[in-house]
C-alpha atoms as a PDB file:
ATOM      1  CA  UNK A   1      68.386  95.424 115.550  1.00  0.00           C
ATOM      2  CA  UNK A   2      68.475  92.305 112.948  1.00  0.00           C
ATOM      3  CA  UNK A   3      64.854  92.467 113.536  1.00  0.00           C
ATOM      4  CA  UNK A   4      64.269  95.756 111.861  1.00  0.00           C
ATOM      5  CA  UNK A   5      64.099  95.580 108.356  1.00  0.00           C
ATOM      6  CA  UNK A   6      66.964  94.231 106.154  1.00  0.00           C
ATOM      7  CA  UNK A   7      67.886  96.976 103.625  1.00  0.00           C
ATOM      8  CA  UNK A   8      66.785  95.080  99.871  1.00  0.00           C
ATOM      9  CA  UNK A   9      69.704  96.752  98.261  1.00  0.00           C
ATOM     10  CA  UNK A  10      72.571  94.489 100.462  1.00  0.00           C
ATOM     11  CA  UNK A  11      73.996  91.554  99.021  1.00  0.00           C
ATOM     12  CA  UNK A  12      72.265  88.310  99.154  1.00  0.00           C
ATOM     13  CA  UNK A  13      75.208  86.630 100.698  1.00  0.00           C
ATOM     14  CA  UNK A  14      75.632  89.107 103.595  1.00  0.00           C
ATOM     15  CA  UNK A  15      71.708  88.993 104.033  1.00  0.00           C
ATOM     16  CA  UNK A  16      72.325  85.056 104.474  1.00  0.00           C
ATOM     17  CA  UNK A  17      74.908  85.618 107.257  1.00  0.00           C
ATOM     18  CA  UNK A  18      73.122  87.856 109.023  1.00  0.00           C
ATOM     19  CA  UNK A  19      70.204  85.695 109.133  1.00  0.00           C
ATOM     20  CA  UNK A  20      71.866  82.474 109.878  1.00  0.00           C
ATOM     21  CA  UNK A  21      74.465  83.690 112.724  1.00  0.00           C
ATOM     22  CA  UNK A  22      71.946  86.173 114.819  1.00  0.00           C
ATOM     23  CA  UNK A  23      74.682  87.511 117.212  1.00  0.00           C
ATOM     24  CA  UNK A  24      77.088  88.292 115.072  1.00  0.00           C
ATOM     25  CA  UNK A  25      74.552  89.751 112.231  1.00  0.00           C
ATOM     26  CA  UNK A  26      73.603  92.224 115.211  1.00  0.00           C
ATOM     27  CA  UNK A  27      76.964  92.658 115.937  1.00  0.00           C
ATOM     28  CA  UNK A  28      78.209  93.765 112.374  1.00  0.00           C
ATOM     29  CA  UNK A  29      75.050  96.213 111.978  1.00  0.00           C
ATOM     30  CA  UNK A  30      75.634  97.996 115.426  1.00  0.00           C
ATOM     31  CA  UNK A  31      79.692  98.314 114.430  1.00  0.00           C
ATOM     32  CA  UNK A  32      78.372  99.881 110.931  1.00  0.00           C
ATOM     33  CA  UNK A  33      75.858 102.117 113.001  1.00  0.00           C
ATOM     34  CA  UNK A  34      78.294 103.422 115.875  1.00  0.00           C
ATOM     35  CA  UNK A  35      80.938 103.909 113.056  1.00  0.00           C
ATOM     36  CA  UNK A  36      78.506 105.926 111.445  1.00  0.00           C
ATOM     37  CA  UNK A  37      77.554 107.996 114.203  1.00  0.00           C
ATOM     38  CA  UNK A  38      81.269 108.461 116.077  1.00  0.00           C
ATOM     39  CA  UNK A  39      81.515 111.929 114.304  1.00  0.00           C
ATOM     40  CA  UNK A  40      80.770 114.700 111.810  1.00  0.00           C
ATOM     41  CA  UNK A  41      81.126 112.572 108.401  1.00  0.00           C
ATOM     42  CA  UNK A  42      78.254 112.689 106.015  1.00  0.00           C
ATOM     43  CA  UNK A  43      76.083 110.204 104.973  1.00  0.00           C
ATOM     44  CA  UNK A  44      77.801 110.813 100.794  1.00  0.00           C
ATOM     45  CA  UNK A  45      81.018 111.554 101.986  1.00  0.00           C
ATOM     46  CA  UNK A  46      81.077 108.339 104.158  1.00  0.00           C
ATOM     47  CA  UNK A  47      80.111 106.518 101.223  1.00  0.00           C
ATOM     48  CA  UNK A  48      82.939 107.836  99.239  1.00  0.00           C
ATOM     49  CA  UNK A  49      85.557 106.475 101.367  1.00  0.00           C
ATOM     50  CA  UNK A  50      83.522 103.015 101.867  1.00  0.00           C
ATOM     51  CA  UNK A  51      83.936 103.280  98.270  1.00  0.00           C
ATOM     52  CA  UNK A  52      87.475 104.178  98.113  1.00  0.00           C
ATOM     53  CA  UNK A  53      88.410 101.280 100.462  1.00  0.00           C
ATOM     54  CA  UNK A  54      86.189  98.953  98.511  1.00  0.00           C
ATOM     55  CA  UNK A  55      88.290  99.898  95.746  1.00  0.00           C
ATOM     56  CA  UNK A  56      91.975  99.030  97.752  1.00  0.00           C
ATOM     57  CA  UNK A  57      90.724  95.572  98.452  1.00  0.00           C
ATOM     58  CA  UNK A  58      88.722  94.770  94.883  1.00  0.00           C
ATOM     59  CA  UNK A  59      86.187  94.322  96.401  1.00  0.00           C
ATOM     60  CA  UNK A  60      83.525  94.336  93.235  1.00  0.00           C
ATOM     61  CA  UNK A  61      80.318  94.214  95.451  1.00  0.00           C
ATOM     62  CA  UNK A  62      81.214  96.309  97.581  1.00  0.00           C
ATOM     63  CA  UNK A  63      82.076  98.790  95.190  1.00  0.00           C
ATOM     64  CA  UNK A  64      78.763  98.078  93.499  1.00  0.00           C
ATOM     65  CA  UNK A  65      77.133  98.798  96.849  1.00  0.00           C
ATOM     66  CA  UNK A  66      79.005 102.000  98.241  1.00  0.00           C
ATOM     67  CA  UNK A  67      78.553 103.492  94.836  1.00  0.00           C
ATOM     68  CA  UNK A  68      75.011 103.135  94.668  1.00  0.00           C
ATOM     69  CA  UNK A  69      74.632 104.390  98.190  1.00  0.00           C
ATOM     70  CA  UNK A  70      76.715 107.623  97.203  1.00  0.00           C
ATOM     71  CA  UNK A  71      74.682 108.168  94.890  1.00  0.00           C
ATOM     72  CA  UNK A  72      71.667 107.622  97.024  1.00  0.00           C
ATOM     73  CA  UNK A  73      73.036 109.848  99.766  1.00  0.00           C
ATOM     74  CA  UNK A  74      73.264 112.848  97.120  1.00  0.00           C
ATOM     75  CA  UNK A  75      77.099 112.209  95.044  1.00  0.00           C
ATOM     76  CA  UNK A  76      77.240 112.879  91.591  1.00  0.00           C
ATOM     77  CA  UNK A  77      78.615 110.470  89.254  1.00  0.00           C
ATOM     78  CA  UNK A  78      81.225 112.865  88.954  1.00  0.00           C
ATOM     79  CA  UNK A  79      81.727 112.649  92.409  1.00  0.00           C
ATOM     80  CA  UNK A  80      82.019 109.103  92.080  1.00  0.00           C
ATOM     81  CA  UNK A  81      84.438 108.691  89.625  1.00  0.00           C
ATOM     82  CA  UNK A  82      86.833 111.468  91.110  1.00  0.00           C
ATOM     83  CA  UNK A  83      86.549 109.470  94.691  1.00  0.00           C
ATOM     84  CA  UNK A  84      88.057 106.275  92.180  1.00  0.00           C
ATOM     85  CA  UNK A  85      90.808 108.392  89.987  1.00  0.00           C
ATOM     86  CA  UNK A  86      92.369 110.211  93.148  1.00  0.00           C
ATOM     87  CA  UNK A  87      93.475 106.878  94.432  1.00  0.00           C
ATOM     88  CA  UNK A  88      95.384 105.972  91.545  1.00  0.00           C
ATOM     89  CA  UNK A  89      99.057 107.239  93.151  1.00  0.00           C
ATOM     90  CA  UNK A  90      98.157 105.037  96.156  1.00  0.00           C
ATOM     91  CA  UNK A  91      96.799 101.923  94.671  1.00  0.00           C
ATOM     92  CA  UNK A  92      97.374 101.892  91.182  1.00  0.00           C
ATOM     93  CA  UNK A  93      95.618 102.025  87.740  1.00  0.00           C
ATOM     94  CA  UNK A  94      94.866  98.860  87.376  1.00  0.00           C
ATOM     95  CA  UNK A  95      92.994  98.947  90.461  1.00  0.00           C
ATOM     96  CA  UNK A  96      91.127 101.898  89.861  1.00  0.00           C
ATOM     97  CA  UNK A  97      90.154 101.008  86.573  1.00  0.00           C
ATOM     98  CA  UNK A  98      88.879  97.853  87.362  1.00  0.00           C
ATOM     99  CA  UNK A  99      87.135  99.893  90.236  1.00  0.00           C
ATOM    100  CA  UNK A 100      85.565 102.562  87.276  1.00  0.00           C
ATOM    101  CA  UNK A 101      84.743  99.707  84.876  1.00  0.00           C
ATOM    102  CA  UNK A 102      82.854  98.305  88.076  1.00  0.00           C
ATOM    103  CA  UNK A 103      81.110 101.727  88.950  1.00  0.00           C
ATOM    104  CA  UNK A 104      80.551 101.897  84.910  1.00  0.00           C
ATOM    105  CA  UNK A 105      78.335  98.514  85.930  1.00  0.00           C
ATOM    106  CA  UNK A 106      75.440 100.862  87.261  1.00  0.00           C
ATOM    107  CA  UNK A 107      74.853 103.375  84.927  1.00  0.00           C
ATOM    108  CA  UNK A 108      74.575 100.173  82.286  1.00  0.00           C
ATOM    109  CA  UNK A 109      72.004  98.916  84.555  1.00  0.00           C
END
């Protein structure tokens, strides 16, 4: 599957592993498409919670990326933010807003 086209939106740096370690850059696409397909979860609200986890480990680009792709997949930015603000009890404000300032990134693009 490595051979099918590389999505232009990924990050450089994960395009770069994929590229240079073959195996496992198969490996990590089919575990992202079997996750994807195990069960009823939407393409938007399965970017939501990539987004929320993103979020728990501050992870900036991959909040960059899940965001856009909610978006993408039909989320408002309302949508967005609310995914960010309800994990505030569980991870913190600082977290989240560092998370929203992140998200904030996009629309400034």
């Amino acid at each position: 599957m490595l051979n099918k086209k590389v999505n232009k939106d990924l990050p450089e740096h994960y395009v770069s592993i994929r590229k240079r370690f073959k195996e496992y850059g198969e490996a990590l696409n089919n575990l992202g498409i079997i996750s994807k397909e195990s069960g009823p979860i939407d393409e938007k609200t399965s970017q939501l919670v990539q987004l929320a986890a993103s979020t728990a480990i501050r992870s900036e680009g991959a909040v960059h990326s899940h965001a856009k792709r909610a978006l993408k997949a039909g989320a408002t930015p309302e949508e967005v933010y609310q995914s960010l603000l309800l994990l505030t009890s569980t991870i913190g404000f600082p977290n989240v807003a560092a998370a929203v300032s992140w998200v904030d990134d996009l629309f400034e693009e």
